[in-house]
PDB file of N, CA and C in Angstrom:
ATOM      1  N   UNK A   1       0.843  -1.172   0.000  1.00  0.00           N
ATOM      2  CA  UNK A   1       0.000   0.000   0.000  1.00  0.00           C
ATOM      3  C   UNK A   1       0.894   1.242   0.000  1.00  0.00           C
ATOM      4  N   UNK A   2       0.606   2.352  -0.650  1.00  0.00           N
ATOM      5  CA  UNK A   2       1.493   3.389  -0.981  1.00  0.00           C
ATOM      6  C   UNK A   2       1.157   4.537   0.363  1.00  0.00           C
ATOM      7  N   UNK A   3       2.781   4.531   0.909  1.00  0.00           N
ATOM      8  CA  UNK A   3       2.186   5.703   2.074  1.00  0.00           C
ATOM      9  C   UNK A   3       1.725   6.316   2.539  1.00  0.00           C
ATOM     10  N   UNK A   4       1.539   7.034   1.245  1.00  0.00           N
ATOM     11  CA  UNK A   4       0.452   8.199   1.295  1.00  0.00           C
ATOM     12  C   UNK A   4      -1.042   8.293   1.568  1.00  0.00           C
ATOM     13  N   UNK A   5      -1.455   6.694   0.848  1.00  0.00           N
ATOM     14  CA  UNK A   5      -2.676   6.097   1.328  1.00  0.00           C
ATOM     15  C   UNK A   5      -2.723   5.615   2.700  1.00  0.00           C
ATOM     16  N   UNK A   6      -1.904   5.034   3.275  1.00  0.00           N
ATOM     17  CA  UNK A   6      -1.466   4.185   4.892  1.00  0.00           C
ATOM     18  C   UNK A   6      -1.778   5.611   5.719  1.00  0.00           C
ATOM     19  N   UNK A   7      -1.134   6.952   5.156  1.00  0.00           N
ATOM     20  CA  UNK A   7      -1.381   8.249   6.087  1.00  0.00           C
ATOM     21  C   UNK A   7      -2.665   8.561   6.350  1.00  0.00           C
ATOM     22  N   UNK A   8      -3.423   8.322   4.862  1.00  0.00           N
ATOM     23  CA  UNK A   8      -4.667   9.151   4.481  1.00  0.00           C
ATOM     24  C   UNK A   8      -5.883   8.329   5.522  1.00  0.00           C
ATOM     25  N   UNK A   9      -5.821   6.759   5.426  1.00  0.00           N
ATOM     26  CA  UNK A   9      -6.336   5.706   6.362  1.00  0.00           C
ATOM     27  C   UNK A   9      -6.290   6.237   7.581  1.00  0.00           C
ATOM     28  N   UNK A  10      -5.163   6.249   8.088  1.00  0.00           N
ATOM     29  CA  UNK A  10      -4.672   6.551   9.644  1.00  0.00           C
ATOM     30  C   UNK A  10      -5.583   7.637  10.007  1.00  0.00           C
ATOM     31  N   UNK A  11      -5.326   8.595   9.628  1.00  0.00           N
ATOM     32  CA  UNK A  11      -5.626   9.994   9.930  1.00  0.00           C
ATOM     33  C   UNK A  11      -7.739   9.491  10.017  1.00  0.00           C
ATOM     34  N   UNK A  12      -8.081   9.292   8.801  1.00  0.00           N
ATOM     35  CA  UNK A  12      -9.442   9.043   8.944  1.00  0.00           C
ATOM     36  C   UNK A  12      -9.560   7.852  10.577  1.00  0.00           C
ATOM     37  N   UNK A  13      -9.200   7.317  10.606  1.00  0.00           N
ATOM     38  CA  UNK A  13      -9.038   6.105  11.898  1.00  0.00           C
ATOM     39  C   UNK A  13      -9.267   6.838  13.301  1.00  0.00           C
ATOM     40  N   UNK A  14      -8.070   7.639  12.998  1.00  0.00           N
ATOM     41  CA  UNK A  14      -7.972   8.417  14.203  1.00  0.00           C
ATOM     42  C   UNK A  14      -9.289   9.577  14.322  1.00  0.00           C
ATOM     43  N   UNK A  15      -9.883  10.192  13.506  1.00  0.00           N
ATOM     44  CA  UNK A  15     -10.976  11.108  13.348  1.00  0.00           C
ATOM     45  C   UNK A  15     -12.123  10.228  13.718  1.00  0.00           C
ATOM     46  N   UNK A  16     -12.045   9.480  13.415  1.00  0.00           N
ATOM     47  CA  UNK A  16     -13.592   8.337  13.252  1.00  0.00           C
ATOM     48  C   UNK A  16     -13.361   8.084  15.050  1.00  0.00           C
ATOM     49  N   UNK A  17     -12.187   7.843  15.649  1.00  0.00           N
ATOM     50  CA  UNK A  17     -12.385   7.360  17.350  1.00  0.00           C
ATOM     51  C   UNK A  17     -12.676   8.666  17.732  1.00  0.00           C
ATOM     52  N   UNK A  18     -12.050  10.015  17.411  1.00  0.00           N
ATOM     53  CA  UNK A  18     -12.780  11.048  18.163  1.00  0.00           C
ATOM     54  C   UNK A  18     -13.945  11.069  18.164  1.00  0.00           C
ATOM     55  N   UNK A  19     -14.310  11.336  16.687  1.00  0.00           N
ATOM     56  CA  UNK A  19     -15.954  11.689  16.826  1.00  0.00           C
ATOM     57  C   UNK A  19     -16.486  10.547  17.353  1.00  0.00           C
ATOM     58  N   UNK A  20     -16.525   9.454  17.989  1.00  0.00           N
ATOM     59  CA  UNK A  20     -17.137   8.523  18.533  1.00  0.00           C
ATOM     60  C   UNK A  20     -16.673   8.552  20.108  1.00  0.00           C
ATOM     61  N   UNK A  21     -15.749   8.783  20.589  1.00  0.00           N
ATOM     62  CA  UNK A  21     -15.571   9.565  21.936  1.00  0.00           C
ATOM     63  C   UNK A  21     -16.249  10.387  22.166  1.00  0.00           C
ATOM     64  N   UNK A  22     -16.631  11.651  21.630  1.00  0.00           N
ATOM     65  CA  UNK A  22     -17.124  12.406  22.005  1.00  0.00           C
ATOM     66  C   UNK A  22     -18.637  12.445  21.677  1.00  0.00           C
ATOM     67  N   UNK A  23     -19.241  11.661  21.006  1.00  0.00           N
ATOM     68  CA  UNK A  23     -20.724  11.122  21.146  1.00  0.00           C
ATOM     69  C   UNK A  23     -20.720  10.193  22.154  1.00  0.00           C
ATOM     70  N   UNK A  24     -19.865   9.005  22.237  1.00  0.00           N
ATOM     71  CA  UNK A  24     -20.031   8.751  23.992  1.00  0.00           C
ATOM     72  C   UNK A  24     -20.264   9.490  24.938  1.00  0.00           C
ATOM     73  N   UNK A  25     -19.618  10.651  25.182  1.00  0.00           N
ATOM     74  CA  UNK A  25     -19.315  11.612  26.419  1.00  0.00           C
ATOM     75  C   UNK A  25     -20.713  12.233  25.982  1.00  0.00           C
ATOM     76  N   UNK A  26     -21.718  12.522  25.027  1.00  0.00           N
ATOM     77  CA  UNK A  26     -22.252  12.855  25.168  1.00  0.00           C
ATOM     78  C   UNK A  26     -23.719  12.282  25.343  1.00  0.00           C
ATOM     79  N   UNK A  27     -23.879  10.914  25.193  1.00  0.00           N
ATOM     80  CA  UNK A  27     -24.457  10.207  25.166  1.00  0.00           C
ATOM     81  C   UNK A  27     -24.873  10.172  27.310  1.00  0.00           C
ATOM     82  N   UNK A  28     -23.386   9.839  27.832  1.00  0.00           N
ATOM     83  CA  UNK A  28     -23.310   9.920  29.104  1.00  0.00           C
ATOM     84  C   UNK A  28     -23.692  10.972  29.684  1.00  0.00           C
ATOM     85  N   UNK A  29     -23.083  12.174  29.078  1.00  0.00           N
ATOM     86  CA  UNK A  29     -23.423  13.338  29.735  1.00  0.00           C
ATOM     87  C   UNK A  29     -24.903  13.322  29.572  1.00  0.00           C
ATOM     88  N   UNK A  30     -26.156  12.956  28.891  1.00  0.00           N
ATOM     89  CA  UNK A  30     -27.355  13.046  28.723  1.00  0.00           C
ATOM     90  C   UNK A  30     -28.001  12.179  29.557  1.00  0.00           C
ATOM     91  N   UNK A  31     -27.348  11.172  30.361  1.00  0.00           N
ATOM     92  CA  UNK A  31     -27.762  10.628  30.976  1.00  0.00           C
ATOM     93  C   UNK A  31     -27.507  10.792  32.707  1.00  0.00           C
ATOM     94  N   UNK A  32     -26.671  11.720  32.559  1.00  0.00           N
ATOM     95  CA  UNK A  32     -25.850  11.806  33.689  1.00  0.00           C
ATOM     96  C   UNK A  32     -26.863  13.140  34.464  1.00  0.00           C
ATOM     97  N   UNK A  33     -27.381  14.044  33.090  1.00  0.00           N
ATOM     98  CA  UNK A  33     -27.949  15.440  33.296  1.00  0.00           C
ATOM     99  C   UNK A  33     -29.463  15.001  33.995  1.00  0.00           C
ATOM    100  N   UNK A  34     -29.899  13.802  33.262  1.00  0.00           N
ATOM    101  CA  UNK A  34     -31.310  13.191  33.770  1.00  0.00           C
ATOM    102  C   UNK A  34     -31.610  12.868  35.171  1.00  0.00           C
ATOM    103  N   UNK A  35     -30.216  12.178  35.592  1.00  0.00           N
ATOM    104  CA  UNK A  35     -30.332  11.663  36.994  1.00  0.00           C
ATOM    105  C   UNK A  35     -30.351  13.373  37.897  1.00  0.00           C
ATOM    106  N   UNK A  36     -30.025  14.398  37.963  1.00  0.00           N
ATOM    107  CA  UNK A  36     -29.868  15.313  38.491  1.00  0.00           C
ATOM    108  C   UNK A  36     -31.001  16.157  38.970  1.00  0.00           C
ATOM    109  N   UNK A  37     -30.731  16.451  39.845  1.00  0.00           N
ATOM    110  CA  UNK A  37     -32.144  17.029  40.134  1.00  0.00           C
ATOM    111  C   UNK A  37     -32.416  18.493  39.843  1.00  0.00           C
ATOM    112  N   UNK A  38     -33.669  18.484  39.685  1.00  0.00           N
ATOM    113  CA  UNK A  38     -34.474  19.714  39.099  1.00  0.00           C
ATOM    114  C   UNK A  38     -34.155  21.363  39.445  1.00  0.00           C
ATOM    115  N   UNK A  39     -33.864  21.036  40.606  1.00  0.00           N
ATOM    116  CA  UNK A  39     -34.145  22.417  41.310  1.00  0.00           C
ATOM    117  C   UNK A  39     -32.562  22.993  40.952  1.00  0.00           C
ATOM    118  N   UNK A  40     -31.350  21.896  40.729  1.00  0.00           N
ATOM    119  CA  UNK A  40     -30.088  22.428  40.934  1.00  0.00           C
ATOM    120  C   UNK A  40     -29.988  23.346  39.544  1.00  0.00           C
ATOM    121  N   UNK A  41     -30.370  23.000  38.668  1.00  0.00           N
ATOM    122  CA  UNK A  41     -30.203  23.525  37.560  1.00  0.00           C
ATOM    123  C   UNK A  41     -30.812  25.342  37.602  1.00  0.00           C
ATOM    124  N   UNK A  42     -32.116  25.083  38.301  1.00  0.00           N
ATOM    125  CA  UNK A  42     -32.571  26.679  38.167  1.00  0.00           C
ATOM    126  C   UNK A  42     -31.761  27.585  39.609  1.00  0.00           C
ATOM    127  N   UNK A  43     -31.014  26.807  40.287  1.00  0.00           N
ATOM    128  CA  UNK A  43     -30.362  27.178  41.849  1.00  0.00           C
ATOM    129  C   UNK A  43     -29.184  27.797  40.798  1.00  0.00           C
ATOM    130  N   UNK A  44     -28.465  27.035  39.694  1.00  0.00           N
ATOM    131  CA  UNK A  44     -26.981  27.448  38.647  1.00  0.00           C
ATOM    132  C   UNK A  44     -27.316  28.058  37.445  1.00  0.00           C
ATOM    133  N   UNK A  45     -28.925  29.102  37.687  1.00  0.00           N
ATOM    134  CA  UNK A  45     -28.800  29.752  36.893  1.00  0.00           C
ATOM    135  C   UNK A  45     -28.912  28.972  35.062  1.00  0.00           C
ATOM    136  N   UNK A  46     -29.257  28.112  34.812  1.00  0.00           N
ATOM    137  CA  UNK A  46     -28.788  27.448  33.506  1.00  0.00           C
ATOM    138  C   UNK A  46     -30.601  26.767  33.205  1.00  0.00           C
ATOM    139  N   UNK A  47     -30.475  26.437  32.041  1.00  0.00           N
ATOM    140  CA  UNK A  47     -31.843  25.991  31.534  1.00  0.00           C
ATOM    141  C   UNK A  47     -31.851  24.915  32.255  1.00  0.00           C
ATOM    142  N   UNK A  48     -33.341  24.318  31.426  1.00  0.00           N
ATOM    143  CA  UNK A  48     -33.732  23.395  32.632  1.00  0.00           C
ATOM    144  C   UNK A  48     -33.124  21.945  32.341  1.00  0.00           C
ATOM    145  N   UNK A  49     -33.331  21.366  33.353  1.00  0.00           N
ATOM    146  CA  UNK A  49     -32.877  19.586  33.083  1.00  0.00           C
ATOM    147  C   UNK A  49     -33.045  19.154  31.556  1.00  0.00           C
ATOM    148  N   UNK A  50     -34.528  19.099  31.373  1.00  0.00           N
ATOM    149  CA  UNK A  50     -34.948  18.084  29.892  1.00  0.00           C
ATOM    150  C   UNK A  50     -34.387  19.535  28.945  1.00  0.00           C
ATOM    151  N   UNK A  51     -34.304  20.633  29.440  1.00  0.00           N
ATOM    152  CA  UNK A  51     -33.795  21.317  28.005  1.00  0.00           C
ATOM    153  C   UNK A  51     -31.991  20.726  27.600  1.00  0.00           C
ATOM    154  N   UNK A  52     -31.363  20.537  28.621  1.00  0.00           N
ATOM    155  CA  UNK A  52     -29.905  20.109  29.079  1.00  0.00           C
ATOM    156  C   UNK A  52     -30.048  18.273  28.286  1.00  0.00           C
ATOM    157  N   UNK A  53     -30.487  17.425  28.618  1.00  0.00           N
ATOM    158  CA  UNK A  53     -30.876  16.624  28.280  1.00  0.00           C
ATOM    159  C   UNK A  53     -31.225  16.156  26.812  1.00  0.00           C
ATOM    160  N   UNK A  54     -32.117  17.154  26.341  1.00  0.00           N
ATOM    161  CA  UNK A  54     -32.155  17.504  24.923  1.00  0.00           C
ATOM    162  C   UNK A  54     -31.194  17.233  23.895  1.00  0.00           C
ATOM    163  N   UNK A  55     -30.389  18.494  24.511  1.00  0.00           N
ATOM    164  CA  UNK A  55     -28.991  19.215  24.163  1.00  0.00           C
ATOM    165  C   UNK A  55     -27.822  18.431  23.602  1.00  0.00           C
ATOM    166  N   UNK A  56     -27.756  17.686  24.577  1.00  0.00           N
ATOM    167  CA  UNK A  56     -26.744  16.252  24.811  1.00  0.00           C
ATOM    168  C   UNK A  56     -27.143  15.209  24.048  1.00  0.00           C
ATOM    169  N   UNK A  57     -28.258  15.250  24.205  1.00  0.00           N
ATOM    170  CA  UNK A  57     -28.933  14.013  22.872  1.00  0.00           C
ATOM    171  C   UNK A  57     -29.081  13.704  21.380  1.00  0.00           C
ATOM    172  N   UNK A  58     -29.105  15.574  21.409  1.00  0.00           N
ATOM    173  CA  UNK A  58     -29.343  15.913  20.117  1.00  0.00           C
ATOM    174  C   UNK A  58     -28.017  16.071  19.347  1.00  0.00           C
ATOM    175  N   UNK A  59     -26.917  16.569  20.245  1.00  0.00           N
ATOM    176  CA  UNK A  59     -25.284  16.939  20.267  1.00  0.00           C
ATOM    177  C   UNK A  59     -24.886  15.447  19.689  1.00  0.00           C
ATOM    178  N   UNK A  60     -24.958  14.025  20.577  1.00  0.00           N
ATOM    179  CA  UNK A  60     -24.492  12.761  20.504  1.00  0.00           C
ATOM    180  C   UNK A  60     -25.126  12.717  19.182  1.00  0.00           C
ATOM    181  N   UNK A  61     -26.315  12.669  18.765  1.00  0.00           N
ATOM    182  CA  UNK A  61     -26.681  12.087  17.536  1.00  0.00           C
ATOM    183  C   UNK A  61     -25.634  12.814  16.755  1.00  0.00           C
ATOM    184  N   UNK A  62     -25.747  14.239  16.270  1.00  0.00           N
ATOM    185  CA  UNK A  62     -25.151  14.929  15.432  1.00  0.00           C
ATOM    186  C   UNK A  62     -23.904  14.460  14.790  1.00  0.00           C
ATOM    187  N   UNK A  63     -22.971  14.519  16.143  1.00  0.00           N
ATOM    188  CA  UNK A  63     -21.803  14.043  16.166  1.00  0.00           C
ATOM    189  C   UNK A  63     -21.504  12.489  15.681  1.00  0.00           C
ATOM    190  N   UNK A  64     -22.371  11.883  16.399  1.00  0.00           N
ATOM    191  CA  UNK A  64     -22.534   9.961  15.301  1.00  0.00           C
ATOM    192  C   UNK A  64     -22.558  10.108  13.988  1.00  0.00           C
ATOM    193  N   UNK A  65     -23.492  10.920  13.830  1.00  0.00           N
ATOM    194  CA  UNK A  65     -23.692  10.900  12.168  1.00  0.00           C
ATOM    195  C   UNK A  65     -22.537  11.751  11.244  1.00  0.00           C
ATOM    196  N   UNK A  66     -22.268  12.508  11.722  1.00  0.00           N
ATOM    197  CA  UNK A  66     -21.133  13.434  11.473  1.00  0.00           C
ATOM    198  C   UNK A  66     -21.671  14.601  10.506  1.00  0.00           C
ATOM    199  N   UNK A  67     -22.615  15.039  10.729  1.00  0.00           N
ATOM    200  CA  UNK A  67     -22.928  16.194   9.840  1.00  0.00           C
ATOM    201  C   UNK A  67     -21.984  17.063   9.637  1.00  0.00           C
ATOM    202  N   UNK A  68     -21.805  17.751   8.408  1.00  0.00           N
ATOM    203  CA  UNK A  68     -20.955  18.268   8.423  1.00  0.00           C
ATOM    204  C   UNK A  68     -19.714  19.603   9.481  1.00  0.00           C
ATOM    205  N   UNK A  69     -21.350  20.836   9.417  1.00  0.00           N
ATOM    206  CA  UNK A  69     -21.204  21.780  10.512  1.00  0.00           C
ATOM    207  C   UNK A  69     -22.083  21.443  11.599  1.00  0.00           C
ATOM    208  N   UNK A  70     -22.814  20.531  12.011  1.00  0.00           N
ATOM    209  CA  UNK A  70     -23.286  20.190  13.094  1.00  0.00           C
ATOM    210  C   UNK A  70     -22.773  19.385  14.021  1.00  0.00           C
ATOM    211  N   UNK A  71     -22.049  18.753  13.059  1.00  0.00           N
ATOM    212  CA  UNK A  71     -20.957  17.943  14.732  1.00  0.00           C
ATOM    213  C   UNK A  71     -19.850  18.904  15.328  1.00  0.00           C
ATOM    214  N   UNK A  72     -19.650  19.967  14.503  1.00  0.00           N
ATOM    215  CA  UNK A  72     -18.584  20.252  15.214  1.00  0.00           C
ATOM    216  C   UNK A  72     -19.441  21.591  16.152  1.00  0.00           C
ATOM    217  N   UNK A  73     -20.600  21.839  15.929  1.00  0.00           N
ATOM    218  CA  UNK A  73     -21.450  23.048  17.131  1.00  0.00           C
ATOM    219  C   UNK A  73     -21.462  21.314  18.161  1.00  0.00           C
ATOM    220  N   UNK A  74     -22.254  20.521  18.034  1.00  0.00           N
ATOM    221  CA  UNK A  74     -22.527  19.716  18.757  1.00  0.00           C
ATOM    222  C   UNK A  74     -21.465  19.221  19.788  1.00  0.00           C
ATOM    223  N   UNK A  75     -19.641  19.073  19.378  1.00  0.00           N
ATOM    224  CA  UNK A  75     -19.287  19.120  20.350  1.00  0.00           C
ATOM    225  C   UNK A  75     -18.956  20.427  20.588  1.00  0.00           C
ATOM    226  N   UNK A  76     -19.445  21.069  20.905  1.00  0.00           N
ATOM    227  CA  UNK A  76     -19.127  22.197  21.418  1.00  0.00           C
ATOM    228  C   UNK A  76     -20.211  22.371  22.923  1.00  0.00           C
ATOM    229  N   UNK A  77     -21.477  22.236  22.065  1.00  0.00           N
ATOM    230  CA  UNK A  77     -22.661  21.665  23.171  1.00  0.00           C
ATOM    231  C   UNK A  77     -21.903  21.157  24.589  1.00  0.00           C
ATOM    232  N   UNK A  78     -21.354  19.646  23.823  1.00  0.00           N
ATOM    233  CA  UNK A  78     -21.169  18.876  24.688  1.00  0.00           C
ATOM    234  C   UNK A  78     -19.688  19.271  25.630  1.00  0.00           C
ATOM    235  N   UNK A  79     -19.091  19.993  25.264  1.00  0.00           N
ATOM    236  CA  UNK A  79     -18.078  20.614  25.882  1.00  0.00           C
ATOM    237  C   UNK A  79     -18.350  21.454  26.949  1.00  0.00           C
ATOM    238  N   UNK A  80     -19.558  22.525  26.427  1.00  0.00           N
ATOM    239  CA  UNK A  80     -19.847  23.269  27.845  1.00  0.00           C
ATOM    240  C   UNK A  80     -20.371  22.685  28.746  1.00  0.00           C
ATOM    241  N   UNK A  81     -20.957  21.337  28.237  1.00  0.00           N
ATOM    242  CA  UNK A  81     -21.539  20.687  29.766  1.00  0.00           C
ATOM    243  C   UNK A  81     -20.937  20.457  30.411  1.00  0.00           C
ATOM    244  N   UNK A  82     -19.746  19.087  29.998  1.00  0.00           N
ATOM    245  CA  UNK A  82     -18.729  18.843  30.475  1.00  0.00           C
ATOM    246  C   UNK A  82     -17.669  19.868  31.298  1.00  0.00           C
ATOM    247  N   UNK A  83     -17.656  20.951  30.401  1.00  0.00           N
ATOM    248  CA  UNK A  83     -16.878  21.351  31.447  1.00  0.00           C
ATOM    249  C   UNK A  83     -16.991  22.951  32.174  1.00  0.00           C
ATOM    250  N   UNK A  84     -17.915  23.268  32.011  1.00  0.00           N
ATOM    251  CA  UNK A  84     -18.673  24.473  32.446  1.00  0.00           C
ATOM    252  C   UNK A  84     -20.511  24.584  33.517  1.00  0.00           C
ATOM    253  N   UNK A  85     -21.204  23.603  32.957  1.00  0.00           N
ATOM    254  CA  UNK A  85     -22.318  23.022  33.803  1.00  0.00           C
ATOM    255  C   UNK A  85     -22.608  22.018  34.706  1.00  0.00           C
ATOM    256  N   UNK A  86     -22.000  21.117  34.641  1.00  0.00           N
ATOM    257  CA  UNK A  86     -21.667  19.827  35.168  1.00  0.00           C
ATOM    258  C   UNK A  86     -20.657  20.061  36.482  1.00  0.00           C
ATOM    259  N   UNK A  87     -20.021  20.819  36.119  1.00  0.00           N
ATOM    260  CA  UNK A  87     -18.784  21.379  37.716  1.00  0.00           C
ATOM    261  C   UNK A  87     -19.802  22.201  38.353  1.00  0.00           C
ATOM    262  N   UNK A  88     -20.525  23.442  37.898  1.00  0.00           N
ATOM    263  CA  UNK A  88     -21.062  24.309  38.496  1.00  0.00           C
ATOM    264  C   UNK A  88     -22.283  23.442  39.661  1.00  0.00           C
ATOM    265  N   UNK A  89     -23.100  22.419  38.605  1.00  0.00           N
ATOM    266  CA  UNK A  89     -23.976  21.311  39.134  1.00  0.00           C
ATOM    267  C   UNK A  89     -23.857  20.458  40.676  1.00  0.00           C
ATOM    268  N   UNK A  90     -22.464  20.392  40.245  1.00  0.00           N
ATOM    269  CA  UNK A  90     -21.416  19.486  41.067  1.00  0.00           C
ATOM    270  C   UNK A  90     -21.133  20.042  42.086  1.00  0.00           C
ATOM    271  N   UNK A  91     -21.015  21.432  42.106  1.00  0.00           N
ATOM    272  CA  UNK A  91     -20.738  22.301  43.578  1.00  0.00           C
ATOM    273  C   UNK A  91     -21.602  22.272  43.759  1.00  0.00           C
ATOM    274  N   UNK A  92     -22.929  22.745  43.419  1.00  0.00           N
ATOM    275  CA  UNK A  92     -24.360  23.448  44.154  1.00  0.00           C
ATOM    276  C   UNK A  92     -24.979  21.893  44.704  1.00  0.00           C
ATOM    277  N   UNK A  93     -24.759  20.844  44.240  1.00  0.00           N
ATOM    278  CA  UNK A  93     -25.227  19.668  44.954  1.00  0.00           C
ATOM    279  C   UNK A  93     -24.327  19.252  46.142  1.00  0.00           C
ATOM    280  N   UNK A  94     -23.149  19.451  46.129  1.00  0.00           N
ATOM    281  CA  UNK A  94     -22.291  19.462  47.213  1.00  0.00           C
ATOM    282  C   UNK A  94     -22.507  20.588  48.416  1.00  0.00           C
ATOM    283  N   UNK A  95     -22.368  21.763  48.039  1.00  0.00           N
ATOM    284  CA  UNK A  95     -23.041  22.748  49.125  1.00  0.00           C
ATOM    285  C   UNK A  95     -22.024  23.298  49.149  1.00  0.00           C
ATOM    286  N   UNK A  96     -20.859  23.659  47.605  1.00  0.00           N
ATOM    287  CA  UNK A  96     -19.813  24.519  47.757  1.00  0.00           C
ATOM    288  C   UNK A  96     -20.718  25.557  46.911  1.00  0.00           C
ATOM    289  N   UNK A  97     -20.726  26.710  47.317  1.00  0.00           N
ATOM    290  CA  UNK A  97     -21.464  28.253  46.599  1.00  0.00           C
ATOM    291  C   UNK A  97     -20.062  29.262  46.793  1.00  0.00           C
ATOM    292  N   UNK A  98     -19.388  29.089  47.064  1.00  0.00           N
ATOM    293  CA  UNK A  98     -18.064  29.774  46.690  1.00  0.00           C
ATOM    294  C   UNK A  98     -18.460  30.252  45.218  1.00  0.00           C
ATOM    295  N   UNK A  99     -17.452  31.601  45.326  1.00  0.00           N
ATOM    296  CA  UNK A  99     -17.343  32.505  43.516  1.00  0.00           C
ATOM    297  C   UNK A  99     -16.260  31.401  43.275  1.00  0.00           C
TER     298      UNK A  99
END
């Protein structure tokens, strides 16, 4: 097989496990947002559970399928949960309210 093809493979290989990582994570994160309770979400300021839920669901599909410009808003979705809502979540259920 000519290198250049062995590169061109690889590279797709490696793209195909991201975007499937990160429809996992979002798959989880949609499930993770469900178990959470109601009130924390409007206590952190942020939409509601099933809108969060949605989000993540709709993000994981996107990203499976690989639309073109929609997987890449979708992880983006799934990025702020991960790492902007989900911490904030995470304190206010713990009973840290620290800035």
């Amino acid at each position: 097989m000519d290198p250049a093809l062995q590169l061109i493979v690889g590279y797709n290989f490696l793209e195909g496990l991201l975007f499937a990582a990160v429809a996992i994570a979002g798959v989880v994160g949609a499930i993770m947002a469900a178990t959470v309770r109601e009130d924390a979400f409007t206590a952190g300021d942020r939409q509601g559970k099933w809108v969060w839920v949605a989000i993540m669901a709709a993000s994981a599909f996107v990203v499976m399928t690989r639309f073109p410009f929609l997987s890449w808003a979708g992880m983006v979705a799934i990025g702020v949960y991960w790492f902007d809502v989900r911490p904030q979540l995470r304190n206010i259920l713990s009973g840290n309210y620290g800035w």
